[in-house]
C-alpha atoms as a PDB file:
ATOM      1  CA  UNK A   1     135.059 116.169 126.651  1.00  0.00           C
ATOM      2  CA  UNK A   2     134.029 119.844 126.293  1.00  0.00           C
ATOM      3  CA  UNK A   3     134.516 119.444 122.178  1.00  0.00           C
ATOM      4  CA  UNK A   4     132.230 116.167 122.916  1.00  0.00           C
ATOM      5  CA  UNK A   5     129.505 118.112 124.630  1.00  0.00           C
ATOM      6  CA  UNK A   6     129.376 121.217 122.577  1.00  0.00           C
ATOM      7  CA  UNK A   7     128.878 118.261 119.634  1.00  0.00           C
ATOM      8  CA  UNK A   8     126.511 116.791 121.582  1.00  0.00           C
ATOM      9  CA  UNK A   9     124.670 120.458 122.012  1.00  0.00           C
ATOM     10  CA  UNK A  10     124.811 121.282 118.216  1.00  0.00           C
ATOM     11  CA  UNK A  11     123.640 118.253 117.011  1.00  0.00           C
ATOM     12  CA  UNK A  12     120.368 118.493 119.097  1.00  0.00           C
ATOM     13  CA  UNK A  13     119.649 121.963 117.989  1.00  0.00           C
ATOM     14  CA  UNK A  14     120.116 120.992 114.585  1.00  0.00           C
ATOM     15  CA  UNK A  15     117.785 117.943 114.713  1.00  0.00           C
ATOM     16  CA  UNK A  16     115.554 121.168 116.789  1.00  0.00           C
ATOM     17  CA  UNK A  17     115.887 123.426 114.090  1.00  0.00           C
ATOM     18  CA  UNK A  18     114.903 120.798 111.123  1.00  0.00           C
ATOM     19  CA  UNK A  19     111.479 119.453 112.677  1.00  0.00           C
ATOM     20  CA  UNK A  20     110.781 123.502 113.557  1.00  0.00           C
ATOM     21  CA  UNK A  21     111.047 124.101 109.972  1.00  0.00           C
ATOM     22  CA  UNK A  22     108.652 125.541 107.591  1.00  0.00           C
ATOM     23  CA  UNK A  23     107.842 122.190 106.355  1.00  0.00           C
ATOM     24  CA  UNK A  24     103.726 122.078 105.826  1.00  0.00           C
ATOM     25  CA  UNK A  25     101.765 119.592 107.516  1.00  0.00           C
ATOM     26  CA  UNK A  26      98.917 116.815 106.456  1.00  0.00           C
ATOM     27  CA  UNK A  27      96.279 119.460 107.146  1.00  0.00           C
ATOM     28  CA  UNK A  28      98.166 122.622 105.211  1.00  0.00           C
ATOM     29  CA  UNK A  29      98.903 120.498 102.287  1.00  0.00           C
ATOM     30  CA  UNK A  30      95.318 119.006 101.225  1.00  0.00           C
ATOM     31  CA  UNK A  31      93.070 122.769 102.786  1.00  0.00           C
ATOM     32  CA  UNK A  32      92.840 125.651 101.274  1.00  0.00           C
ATOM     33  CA  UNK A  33      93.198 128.819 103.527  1.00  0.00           C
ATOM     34  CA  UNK A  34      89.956 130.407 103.577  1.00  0.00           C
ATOM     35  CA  UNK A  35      86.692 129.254 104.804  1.00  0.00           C
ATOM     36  CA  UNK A  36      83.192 128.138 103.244  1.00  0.00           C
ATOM     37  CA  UNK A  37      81.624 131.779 104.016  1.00  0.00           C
ATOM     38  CA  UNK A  38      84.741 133.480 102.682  1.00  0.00           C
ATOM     39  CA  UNK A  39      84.549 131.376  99.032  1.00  0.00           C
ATOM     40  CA  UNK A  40      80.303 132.418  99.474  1.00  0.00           C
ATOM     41  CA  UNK A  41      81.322 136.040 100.337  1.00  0.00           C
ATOM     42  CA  UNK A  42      83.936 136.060  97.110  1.00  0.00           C
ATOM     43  CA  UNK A  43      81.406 134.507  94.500  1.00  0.00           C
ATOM     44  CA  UNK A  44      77.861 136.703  96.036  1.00  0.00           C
ATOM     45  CA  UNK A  45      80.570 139.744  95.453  1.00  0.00           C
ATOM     46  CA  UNK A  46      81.719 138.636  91.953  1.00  0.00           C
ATOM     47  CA  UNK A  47      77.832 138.068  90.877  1.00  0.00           C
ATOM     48  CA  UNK A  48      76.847 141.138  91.893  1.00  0.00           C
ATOM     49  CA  UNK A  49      79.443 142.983  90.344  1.00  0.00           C
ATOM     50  CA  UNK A  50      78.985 141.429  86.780  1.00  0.00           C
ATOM     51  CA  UNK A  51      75.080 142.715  87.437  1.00  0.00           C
ATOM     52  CA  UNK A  52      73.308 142.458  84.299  1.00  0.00           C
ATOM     53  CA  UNK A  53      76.080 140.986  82.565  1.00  0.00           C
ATOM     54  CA  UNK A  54      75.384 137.437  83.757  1.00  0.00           C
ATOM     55  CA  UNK A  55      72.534 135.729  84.357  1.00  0.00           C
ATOM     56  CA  UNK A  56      73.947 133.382  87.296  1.00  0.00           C
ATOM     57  CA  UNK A  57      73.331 133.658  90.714  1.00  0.00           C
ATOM     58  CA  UNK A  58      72.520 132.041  94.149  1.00  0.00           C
ATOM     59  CA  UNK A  59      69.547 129.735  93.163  1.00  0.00           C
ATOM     60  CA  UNK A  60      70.157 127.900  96.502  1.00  0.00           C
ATOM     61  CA  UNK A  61      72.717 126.834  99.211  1.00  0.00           C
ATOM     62  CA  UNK A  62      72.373 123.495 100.480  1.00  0.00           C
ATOM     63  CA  UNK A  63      74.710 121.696 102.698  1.00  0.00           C
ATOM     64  CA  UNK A  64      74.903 117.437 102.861  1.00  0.00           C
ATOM     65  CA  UNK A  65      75.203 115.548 106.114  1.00  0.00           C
ATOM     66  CA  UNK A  66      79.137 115.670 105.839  1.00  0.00           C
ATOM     67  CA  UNK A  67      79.131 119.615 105.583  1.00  0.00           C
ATOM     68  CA  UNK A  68      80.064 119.747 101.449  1.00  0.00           C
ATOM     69  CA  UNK A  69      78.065 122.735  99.995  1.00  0.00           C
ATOM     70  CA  UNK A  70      76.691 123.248  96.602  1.00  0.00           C
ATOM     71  CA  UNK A  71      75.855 126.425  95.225  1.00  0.00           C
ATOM     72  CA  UNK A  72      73.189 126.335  92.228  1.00  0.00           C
ATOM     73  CA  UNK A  73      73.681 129.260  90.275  1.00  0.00           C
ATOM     74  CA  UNK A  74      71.537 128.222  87.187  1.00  0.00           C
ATOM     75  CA  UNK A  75      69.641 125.054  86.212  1.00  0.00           C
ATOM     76  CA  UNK A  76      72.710 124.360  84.392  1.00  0.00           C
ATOM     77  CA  UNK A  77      75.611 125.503  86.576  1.00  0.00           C
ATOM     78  CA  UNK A  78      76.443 124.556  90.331  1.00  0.00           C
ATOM     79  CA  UNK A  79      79.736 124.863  92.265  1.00  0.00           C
ATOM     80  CA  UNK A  80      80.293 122.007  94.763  1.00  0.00           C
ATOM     81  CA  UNK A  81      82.702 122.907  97.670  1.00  0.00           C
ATOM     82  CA  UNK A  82      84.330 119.828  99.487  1.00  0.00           C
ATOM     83  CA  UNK A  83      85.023 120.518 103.249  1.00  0.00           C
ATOM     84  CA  UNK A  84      86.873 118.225 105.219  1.00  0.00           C
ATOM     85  CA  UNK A  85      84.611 117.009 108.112  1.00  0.00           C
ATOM     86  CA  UNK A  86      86.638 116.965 111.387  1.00  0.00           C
ATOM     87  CA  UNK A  87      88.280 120.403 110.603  1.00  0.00           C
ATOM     88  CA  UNK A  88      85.568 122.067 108.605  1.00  0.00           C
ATOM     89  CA  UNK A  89      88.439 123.358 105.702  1.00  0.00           C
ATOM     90  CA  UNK A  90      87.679 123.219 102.280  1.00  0.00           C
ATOM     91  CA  UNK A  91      89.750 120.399 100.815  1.00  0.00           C
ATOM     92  CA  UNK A  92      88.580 120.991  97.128  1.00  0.00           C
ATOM     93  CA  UNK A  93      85.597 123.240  95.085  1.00  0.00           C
ATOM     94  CA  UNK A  94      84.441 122.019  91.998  1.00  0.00           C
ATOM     95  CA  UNK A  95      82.604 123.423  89.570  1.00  0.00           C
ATOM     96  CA  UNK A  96      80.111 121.313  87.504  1.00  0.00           C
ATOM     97  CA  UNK A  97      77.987 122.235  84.321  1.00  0.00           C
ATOM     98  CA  UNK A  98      75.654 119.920  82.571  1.00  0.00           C
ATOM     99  CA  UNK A  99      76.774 119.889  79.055  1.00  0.00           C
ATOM    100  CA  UNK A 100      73.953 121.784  77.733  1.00  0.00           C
ATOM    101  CA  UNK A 101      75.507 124.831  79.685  1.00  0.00           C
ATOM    102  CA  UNK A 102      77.948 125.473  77.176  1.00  0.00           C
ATOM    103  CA  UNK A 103      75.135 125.701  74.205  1.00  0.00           C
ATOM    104  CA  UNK A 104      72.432 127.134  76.216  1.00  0.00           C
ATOM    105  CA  UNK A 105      73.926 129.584  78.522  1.00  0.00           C
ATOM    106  CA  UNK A 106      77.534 130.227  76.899  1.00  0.00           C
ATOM    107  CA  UNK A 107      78.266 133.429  78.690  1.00  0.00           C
ATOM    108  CA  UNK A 108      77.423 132.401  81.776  1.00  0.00           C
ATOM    109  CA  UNK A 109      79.254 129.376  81.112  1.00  0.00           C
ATOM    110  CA  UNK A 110      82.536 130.947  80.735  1.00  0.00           C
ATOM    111  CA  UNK A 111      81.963 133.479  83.263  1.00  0.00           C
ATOM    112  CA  UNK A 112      81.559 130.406  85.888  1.00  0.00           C
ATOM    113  CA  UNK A 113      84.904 129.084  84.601  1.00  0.00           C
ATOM    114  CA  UNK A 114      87.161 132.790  85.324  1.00  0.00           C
ATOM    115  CA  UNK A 115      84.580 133.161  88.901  1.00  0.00           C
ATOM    116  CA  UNK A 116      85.511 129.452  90.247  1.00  0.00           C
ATOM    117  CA  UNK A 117      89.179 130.736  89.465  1.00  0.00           C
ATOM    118  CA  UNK A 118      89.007 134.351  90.703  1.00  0.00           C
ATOM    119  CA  UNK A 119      87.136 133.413  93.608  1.00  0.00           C
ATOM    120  CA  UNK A 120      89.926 130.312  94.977  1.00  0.00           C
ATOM    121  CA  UNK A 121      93.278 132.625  93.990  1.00  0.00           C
ATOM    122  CA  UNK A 122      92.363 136.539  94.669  1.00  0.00           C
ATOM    123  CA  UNK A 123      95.479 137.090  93.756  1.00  0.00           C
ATOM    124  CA  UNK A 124      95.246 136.542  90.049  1.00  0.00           C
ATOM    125  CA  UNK A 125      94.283 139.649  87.864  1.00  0.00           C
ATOM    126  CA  UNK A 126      91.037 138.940  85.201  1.00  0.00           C
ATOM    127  CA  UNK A 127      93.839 138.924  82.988  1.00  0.00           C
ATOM    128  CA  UNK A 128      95.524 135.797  84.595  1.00  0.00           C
ATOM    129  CA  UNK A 129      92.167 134.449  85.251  1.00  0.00           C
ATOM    130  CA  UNK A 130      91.888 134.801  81.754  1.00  0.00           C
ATOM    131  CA  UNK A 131      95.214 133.167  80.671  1.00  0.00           C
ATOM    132  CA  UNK A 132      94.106 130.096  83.317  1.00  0.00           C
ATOM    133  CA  UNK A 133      91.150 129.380  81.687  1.00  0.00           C
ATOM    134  CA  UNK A 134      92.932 129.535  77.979  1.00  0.00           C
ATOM    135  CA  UNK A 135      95.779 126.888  79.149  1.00  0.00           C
ATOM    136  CA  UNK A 136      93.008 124.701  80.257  1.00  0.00           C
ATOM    137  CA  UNK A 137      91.458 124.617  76.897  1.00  0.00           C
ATOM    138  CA  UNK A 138      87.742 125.861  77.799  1.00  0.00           C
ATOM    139  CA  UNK A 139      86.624 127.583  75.155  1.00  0.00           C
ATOM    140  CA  UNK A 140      87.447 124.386  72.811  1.00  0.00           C
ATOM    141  CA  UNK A 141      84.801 123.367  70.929  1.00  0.00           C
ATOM    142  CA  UNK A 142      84.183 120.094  72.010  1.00  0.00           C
ATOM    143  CA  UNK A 143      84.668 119.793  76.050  1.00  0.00           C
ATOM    144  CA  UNK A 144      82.968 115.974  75.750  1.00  0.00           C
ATOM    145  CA  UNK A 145      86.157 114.554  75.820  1.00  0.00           C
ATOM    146  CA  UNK A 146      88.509 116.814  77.308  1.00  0.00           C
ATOM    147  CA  UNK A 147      91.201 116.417  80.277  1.00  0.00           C
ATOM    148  CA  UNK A 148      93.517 118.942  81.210  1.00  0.00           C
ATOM    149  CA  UNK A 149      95.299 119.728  84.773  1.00  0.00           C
ATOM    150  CA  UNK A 150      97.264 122.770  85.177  1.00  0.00           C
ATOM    151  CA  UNK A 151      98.950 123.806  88.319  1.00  0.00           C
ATOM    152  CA  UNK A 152      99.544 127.919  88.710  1.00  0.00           C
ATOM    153  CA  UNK A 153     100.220 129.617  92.380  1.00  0.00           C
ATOM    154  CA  UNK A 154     100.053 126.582  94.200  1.00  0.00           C
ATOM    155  CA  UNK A 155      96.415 125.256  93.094  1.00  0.00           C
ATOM    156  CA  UNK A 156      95.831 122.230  90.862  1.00  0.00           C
ATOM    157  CA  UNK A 157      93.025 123.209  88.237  1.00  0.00           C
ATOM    158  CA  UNK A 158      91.671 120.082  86.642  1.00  0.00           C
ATOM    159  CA  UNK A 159      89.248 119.885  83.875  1.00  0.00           C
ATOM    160  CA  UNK A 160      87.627 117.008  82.737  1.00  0.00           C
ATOM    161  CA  UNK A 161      84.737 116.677  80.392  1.00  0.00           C
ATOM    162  CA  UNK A 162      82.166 114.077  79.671  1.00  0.00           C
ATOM    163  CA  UNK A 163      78.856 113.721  77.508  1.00  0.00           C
ATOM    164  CA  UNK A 164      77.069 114.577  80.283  1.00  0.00           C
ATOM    165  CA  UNK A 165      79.140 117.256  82.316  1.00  0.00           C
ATOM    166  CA  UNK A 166      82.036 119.069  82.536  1.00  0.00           C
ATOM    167  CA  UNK A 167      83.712 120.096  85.779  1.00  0.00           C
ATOM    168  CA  UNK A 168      87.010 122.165  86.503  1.00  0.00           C
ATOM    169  CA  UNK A 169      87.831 121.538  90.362  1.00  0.00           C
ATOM    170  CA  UNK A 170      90.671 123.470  92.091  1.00  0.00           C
ATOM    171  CA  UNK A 171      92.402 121.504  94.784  1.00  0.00           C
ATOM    172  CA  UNK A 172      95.132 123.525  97.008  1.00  0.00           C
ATOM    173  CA  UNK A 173      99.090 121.927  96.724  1.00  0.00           C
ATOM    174  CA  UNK A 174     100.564 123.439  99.860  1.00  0.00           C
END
């Protein structure tokens, strides 16, 4: 009886123990950990670092009737972030350039590519920023027709090109 009980006893911890785990949850796995003024914070800091260097900035900050922002940095260049409505996390930011972007403002171009990067993984060096932009293929020729998804410390990068745009959005996957 006693073996029976202690049985008993161990079993239910275990089953305890397993749903306690560090197993994420609905709301970890599609949010990313930081909030809408954080990513604002990160990008106004990375634009006024670069200075003269780039010609991008905070045109305007609007916010839809679901509580997505889009940042216009040029006439060219915007970065959409996608917030989840009940819990206000950012489920997904996406940066979109007309395709004249590339021709008519190509440093600023690529900059927005390595500051949409930087600014959802601070962990990556300009280096790896760098490298992530090169195994997604940006500085091909031809981004018309282009589709690419890398994944690198836990965020899906996906970049797909059309006549008329090209966006890379970064999505979290934890």
């Amino acid at each position: 009886m006693k073996k029976l009980l202690f049985f008993a006893l161990f079993l239910a911890l275990a089953t305890f123990l397993s749903a306690c785990g560090d197993k994420k949850t609905n709301k970890e796995l599609k949010n990313f950990n930081f909030t809408v003024e954080d990513l604002e914070n990160r990008i106004e800091e990375a634009l006024k670092q670069m200075g003269s260097k780039t010609n991008l900035k905070i045109i305007l900050n609007a916010v839809d009737h679901e509580g997505n922002h889009t940042l216009t940095l040029s006439n060219n260049i915007e970065i959409s972030i996608q917030v989840d409505s009940l819990t206000e996390e950012i489920t997904s930011v996406t940066l979109v350039e007309k395709s004249e972007a590339f021709i008519i403002e190509k440093d600023d171009s690529l900059f927005a590519f390595l500051l949409l990067v930087g600014t959802v993984d601070v962990t990556l060096s300009f280096g790896e920023r760098n490298l992530t932009i090169n195994e997604l293929e940006v500085r091909k020729a031809d981004l018309t027709n282009h589709t690419k998804s890398i994944l690198k410390n836990d965020i899906n990068y996906t970049i797909k090109g059309t006549k008329d745009q090209v966006t890379l959005q970064a999505t979290p996957n934890y």
